[in-house]
Protein backbone atom coordinates (compact mmCIF):
# COMPACT_ATOMS: atom_id res chain seq x y z
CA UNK A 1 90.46 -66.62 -44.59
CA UNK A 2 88.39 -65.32 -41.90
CA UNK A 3 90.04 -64.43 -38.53
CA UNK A 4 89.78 -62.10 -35.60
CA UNK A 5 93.17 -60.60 -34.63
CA UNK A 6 92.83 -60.00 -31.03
CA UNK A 7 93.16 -62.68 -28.77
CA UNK A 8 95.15 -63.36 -25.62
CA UNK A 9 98.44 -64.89 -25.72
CA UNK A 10 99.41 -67.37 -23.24
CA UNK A 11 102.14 -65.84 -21.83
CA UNK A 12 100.27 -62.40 -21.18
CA UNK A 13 97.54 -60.47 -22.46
CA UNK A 14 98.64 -59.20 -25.77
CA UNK A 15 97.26 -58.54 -28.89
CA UNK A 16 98.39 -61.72 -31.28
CA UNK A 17 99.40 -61.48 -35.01
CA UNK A 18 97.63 -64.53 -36.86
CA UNK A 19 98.70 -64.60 -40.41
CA UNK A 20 97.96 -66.92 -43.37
CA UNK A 21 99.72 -69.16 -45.43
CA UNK A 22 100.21 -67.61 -47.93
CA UNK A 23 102.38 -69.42 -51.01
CA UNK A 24 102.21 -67.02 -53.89
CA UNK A 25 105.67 -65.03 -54.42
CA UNK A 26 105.75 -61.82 -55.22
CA UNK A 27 108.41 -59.50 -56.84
CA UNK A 28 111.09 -58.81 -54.19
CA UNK A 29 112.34 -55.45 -53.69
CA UNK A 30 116.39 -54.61 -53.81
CA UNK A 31 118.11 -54.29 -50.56
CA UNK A 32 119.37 -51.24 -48.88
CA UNK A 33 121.72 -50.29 -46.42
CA UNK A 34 120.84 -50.63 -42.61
CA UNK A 35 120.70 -47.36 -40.48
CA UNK A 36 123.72 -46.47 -38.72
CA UNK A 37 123.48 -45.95 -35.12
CA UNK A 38 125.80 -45.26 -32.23
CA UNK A 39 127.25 -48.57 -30.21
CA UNK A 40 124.92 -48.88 -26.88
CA UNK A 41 125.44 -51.48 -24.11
CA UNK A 42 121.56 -52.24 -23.40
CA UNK A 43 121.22 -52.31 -18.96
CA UNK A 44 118.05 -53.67 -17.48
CA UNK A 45 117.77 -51.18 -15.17
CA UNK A 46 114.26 -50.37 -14.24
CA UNK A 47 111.28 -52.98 -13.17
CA UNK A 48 107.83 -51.14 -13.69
CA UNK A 49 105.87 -51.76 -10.91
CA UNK A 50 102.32 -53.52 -10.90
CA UNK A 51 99.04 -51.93 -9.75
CA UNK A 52 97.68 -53.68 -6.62
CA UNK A 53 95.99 -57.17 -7.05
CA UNK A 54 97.53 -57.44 -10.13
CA UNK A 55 100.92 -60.25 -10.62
CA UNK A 56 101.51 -59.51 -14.47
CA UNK A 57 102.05 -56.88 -17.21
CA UNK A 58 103.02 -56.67 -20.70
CA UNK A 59 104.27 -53.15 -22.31
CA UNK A 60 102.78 -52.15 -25.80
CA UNK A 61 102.98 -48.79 -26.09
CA UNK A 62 105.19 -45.09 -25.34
CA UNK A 63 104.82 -41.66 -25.70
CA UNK A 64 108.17 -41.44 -27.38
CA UNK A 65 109.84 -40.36 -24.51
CA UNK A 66 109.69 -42.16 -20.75
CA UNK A 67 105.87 -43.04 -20.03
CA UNK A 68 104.77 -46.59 -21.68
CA UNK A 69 101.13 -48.15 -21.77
CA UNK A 70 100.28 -51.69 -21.87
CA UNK A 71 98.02 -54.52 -20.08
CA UNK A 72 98.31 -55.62 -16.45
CA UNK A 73 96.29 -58.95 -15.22
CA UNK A 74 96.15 -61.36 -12.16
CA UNK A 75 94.74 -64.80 -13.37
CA UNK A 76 95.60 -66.62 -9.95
CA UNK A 77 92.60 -64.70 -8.56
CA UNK A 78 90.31 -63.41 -11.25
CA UNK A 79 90.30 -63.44 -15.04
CA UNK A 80 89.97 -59.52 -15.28
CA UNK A 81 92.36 -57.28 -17.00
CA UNK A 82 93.30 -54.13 -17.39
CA UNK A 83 95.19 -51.33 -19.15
CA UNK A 84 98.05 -49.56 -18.00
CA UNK A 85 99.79 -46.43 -18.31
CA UNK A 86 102.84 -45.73 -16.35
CA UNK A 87 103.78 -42.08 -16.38
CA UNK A 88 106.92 -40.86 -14.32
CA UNK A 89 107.84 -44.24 -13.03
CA UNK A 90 104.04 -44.68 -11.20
CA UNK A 91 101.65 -46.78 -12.58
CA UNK A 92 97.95 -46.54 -12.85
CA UNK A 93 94.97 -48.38 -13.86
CA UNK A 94 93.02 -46.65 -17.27
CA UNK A 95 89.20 -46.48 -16.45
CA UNK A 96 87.83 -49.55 -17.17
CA UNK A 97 83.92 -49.85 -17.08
CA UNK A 98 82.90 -52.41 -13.84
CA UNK A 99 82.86 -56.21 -14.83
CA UNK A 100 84.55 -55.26 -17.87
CA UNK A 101 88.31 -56.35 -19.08
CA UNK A 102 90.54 -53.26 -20.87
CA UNK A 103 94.16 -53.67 -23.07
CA UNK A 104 96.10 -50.35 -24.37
CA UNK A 105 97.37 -50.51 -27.61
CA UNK A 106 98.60 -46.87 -28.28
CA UNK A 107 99.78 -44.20 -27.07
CA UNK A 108 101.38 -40.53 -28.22
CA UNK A 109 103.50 -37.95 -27.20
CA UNK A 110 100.43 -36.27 -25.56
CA UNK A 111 99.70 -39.33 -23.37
CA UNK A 112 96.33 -40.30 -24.91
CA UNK A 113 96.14 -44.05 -25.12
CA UNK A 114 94.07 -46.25 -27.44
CA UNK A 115 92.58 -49.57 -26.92
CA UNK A 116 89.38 -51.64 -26.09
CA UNK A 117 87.16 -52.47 -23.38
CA UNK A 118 85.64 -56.48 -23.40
CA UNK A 119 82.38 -56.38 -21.73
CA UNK A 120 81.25 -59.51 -20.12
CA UNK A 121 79.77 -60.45 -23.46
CA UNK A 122 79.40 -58.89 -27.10
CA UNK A 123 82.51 -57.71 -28.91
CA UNK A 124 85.72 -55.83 -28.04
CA UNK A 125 84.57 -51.80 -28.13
CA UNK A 126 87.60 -49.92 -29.60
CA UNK A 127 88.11 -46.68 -26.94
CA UNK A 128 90.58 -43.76 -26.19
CA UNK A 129 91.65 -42.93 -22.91
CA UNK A 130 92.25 -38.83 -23.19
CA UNK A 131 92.65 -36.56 -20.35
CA UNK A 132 91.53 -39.33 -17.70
CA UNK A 133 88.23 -39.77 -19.71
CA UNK A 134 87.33 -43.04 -21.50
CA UNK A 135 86.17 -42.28 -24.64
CA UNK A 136 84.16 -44.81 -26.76
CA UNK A 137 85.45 -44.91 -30.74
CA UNK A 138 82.68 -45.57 -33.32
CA UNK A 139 81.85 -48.71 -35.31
CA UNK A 140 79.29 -49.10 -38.02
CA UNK A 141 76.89 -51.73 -35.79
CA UNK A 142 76.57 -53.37 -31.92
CA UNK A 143 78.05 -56.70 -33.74
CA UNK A 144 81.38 -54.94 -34.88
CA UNK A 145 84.41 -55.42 -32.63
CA UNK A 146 87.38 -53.00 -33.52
CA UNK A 147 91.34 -53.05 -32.12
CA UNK A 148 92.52 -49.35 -32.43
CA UNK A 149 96.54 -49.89 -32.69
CA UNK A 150 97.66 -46.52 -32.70
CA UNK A 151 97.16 -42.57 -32.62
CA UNK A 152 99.25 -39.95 -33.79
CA UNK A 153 99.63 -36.55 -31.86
CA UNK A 154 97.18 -34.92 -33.96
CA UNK A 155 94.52 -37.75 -32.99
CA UNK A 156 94.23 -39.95 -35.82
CA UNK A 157 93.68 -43.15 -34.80
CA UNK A 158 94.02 -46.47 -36.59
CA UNK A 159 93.21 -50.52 -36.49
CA UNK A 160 90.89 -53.01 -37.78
CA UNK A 161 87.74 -53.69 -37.32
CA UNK A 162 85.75 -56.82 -37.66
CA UNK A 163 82.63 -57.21 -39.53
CA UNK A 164 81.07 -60.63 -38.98
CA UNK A 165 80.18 -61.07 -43.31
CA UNK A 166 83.13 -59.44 -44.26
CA UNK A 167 86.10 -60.13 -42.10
CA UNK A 168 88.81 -57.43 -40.91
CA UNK A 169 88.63 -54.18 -42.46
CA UNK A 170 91.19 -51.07 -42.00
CA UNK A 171 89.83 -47.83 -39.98
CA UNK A 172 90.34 -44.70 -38.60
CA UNK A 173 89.05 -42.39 -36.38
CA UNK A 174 89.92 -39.06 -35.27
CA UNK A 175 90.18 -38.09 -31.52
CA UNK A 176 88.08 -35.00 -32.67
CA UNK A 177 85.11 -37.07 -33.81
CA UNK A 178 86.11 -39.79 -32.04
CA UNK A 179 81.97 -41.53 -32.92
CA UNK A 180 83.14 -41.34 -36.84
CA UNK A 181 84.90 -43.56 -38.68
CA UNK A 182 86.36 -44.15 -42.14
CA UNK A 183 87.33 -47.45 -43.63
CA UNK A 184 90.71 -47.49 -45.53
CA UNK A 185 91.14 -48.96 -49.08
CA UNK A 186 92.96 -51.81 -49.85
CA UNK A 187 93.49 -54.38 -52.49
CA UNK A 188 93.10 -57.15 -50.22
CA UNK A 189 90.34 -59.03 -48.91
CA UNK A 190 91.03 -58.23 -45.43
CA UNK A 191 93.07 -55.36 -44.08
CA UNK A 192 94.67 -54.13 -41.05
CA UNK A 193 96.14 -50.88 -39.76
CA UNK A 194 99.41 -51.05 -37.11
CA UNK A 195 100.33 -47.71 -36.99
CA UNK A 196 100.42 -43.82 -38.03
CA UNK A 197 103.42 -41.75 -38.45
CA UNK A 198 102.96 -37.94 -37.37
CA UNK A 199 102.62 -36.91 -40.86
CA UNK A 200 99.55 -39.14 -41.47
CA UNK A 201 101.21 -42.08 -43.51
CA UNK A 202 99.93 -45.46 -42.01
CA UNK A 203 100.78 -48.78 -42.20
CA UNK A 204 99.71 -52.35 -41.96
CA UNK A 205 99.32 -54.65 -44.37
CA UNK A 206 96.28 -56.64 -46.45
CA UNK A 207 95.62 -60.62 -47.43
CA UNK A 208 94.44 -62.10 -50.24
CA UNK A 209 93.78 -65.70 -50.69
CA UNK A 210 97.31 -66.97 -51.13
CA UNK A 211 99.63 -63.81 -49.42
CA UNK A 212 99.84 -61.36 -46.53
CA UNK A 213 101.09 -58.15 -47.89
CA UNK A 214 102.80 -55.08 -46.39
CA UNK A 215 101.67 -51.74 -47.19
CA UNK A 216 101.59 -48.31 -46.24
CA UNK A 217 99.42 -45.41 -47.85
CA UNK A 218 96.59 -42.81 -46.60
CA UNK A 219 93.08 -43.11 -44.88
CA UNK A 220 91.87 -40.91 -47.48
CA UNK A 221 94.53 -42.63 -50.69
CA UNK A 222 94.38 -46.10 -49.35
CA UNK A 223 97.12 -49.14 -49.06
CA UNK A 224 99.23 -49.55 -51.55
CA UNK A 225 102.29 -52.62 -51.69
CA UNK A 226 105.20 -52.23 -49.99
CA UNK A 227 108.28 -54.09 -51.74
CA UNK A 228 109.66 -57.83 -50.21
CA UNK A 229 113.14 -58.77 -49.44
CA UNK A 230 114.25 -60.54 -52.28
CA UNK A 231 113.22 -64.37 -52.02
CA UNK A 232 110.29 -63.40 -49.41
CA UNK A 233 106.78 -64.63 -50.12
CA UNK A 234 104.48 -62.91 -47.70
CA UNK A 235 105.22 -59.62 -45.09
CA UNK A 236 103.57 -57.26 -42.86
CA UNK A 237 104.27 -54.27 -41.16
CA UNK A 238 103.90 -53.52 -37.21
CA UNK A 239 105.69 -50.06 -36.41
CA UNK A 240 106.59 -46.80 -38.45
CA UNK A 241 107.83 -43.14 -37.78
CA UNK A 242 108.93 -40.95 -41.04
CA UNK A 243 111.93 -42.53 -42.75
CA UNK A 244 111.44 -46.48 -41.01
CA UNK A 245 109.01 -49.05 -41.48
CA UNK A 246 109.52 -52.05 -39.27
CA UNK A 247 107.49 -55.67 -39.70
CA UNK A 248 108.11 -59.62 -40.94
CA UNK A 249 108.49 -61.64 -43.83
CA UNK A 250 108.51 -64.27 -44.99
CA UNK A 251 111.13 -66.34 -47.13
CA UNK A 252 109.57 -69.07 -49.52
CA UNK A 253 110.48 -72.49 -47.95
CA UNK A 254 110.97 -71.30 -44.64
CA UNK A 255 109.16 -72.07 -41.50
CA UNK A 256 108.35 -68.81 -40.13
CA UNK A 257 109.06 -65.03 -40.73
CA UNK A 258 112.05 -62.76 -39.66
CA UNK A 259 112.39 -59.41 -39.17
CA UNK A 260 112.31 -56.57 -42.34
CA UNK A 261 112.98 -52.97 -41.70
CA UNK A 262 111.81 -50.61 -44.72
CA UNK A 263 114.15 -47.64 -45.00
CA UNK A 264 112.31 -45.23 -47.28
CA UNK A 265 110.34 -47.99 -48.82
CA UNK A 266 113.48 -50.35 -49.09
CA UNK A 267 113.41 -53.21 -47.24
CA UNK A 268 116.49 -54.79 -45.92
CA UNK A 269 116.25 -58.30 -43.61
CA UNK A 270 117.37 -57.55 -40.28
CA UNK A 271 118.09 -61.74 -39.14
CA UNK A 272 117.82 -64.83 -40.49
CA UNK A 273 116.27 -66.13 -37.20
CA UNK A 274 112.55 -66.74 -36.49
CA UNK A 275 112.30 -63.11 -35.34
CA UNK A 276 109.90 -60.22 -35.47
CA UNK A 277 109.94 -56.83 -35.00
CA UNK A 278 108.16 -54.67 -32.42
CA UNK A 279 109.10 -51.35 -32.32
CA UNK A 280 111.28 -48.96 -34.64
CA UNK A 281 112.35 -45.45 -33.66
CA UNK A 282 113.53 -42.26 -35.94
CA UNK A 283 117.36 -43.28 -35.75
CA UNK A 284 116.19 -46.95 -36.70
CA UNK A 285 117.20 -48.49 -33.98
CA UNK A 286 114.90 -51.79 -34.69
CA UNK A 287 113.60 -53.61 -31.23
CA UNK A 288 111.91 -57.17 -31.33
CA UNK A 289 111.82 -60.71 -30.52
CA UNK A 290 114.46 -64.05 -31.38
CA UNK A 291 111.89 -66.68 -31.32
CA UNK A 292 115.14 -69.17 -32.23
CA UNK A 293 116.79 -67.92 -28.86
CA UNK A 294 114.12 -67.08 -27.11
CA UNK A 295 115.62 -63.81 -26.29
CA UNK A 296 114.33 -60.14 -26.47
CA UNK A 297 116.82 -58.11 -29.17
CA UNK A 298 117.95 -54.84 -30.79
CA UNK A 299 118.98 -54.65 -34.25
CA UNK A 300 121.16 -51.69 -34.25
CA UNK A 301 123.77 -50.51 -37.57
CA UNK A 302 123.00 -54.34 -39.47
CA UNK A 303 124.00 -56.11 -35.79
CA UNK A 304 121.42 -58.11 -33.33
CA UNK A 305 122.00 -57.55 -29.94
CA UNK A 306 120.54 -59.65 -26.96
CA UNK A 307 118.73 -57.81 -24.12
CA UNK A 308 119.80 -58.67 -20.97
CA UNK A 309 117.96 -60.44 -18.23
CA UNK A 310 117.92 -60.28 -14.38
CA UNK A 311 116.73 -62.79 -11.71
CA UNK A 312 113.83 -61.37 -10.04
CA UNK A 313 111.76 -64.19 -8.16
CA UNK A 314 110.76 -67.08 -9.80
CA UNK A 315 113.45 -67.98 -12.41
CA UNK A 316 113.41 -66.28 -15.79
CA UNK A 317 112.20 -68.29 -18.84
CA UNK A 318 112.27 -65.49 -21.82
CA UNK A 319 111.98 -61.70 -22.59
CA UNK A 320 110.24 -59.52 -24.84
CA UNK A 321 110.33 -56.09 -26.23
CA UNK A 322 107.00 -54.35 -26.96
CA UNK A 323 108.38 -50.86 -27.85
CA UNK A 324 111.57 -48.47 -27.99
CA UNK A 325 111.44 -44.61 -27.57
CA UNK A 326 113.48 -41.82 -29.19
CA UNK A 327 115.48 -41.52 -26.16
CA UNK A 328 116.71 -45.58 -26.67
CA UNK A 329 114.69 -46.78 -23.85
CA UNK A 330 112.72 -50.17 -24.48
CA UNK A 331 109.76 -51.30 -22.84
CA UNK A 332 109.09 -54.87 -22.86
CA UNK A 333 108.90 -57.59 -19.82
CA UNK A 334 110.21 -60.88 -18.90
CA UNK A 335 108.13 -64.10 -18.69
CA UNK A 336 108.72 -66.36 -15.38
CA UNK A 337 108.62 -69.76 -14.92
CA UNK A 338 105.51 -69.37 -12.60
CA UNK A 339 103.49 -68.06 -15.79
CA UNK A 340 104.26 -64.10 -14.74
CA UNK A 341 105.07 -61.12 -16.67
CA UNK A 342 107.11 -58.95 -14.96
CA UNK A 343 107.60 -55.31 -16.98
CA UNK A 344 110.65 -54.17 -17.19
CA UNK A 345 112.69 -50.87 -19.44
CA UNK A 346 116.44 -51.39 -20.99
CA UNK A 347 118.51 -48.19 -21.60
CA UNK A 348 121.05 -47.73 -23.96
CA UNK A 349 124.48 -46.83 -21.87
């Protein structure tokens, strides 16, 4: 199955997960116990603010600390958009060639972001914003469109890149040598990269033609299988630091996929729910999404919480959660019933 995983969601300008169907089980992998975290009560108690011109804004990235990156937009009055970073509680706009859309993916401790620039026309061009430069990323040809997803404080980047005869491939770059690439291993047909740990362990996950598979591995060893929750068909991964792993899968039967942390390679389900993971930090605290609900969520010591939400204008329809930080603050934004996104940080209390 031939796909292209960027795309832009309705309710914002995000980066979309499109998965197959896949049918074929495969063996599941014994649970383990959930991390065990200290009780918070989760405040909305920040509202980033917008660049001006711009309405809406969707957080998908953090340094690990305070500052978060993301995508900001204004479709009432043009169909631009842009990438964010907000650093300190200000905001700013990345550098974004003219007539050109940008989306931030990335981001470490350092502050350099990662993410793409659409021109007017041709493929997405996979970039890094470093030191208020805008760096462009290699890719093998013009034709090749690549999503970088994430970069680790030594600079190795990661995503997927699409080649129009062969589909989605895993890839890396290095800030360094930021016009080379290498192309990661997998047994799948198509591969994808979500994110590098600080160590230099990535993860994503690979298809074949009847599953989606989660993996982690190496740029230079390849992806290898990570293990299902028992009864789980198909799975893939989204966020990682050194001990956690945090994605989807799916159980045979089901409708859709629910939430999986991997502690040390064990998975464990975090909800029953139509739910999915976002973010995952180093006490494995577990932030994501309750499609069921609708609401935003933290799984926390085996229990989902719901985020709060706040009236702010135009009446709230749903939240999301893009990312959490090592301090326990989560970036994400709430979703209006005049088509807005307005971004928004919960702290743990």
């Amino acid at each position: 199955m031939r796909y292209r995983l960027l795309s832009l969601a309705v309710a914002g300008v995000a980066a979309a997960v499109v998965l197959p169907a896949g049918v074929a089980p495969a063996a599941p992998g014994t649970a383990a116990a959930g991390p065990v975290a200290a009780a918070c009560t989760w405040r909305l108690d920040a509202k980033l603010a917008l660049p001006a011109g711009l309405t809406s804004a969707t957080v998908s990235a953090t340094d690990g600390t305070a500052d978060f990156a993301g995508t900001a937009w204004n479709f009432s009055v043009s169909d631009q958009f842009f990438a964010v970073v907000w650093r300190a509680g200000r905001v700013s706009r990345l550098p974004t060639p003219v007539d050109s859309g940008s989306m931030a993916f990335g981001m470490n401790s350092h502050g350099d972001v990662v993410g793409v620039v659409l021109p007017p026309a041709g493929p997405s061009r996979p970039v890094l914003w470093s030191g208020g430069r805008l760096i462009e990323l290699g890719v093998a040809a013009p034709d090749i469109s690549a999503n970088p997803r994430d970069i680790n404080d030594a600079g190795l980047i990661v995503g997927e890149a699409y080649l129009p005869a062969n589909g989605n491939r895993a890839i890396a770059w290095s800030a360094d040598q930021p016009s080379k690439f290498s192309y990661v291993a997998s047994p799948g047909s198509e591969s994808y990269l979500s994110a590098v740990t600080e160590t230099g362990t990535v993860v994503g996950y690979y298809s074949t033609a009847v599953q989606t598979v989660a993996a982690t591995g190496t740029v230079a060893g390849g992806l290898q299988a990570l293990p299902l929750p028992a009864g789980a068909d198909n799975a893939y991964t989204v966020a990682a630091n050194s001990t956690y792993v945090a994605g989807a899968a799916h159980t045979a039967g089901a409708e859709g996929f629910h939430a999986v942390l991997w502690a040390s390679g064990v998975p464990k389900d975090l909800s029953k729910d139509e739910t999915a993971a976002s973010g995952v930090n180093s006490a494995g605290t577990v932030v994501g999404n309750n499609f069921t609900t609708g609401r935003a969520v933290v799984w926390s010591g085996g229990t989902e919480q719901p985020l709060p939400t706040i009236t702010i204008g135009p009446a709230i329809t749903s939240a999301a959660v893009g990312v959490i930080t090592e301090t326990n603050a989560i970036g994400g934004w709430l979703n209006t019933s005049a088509g807005d996104s307005r971004p928004v940080v919960w702290h743990c209390r």
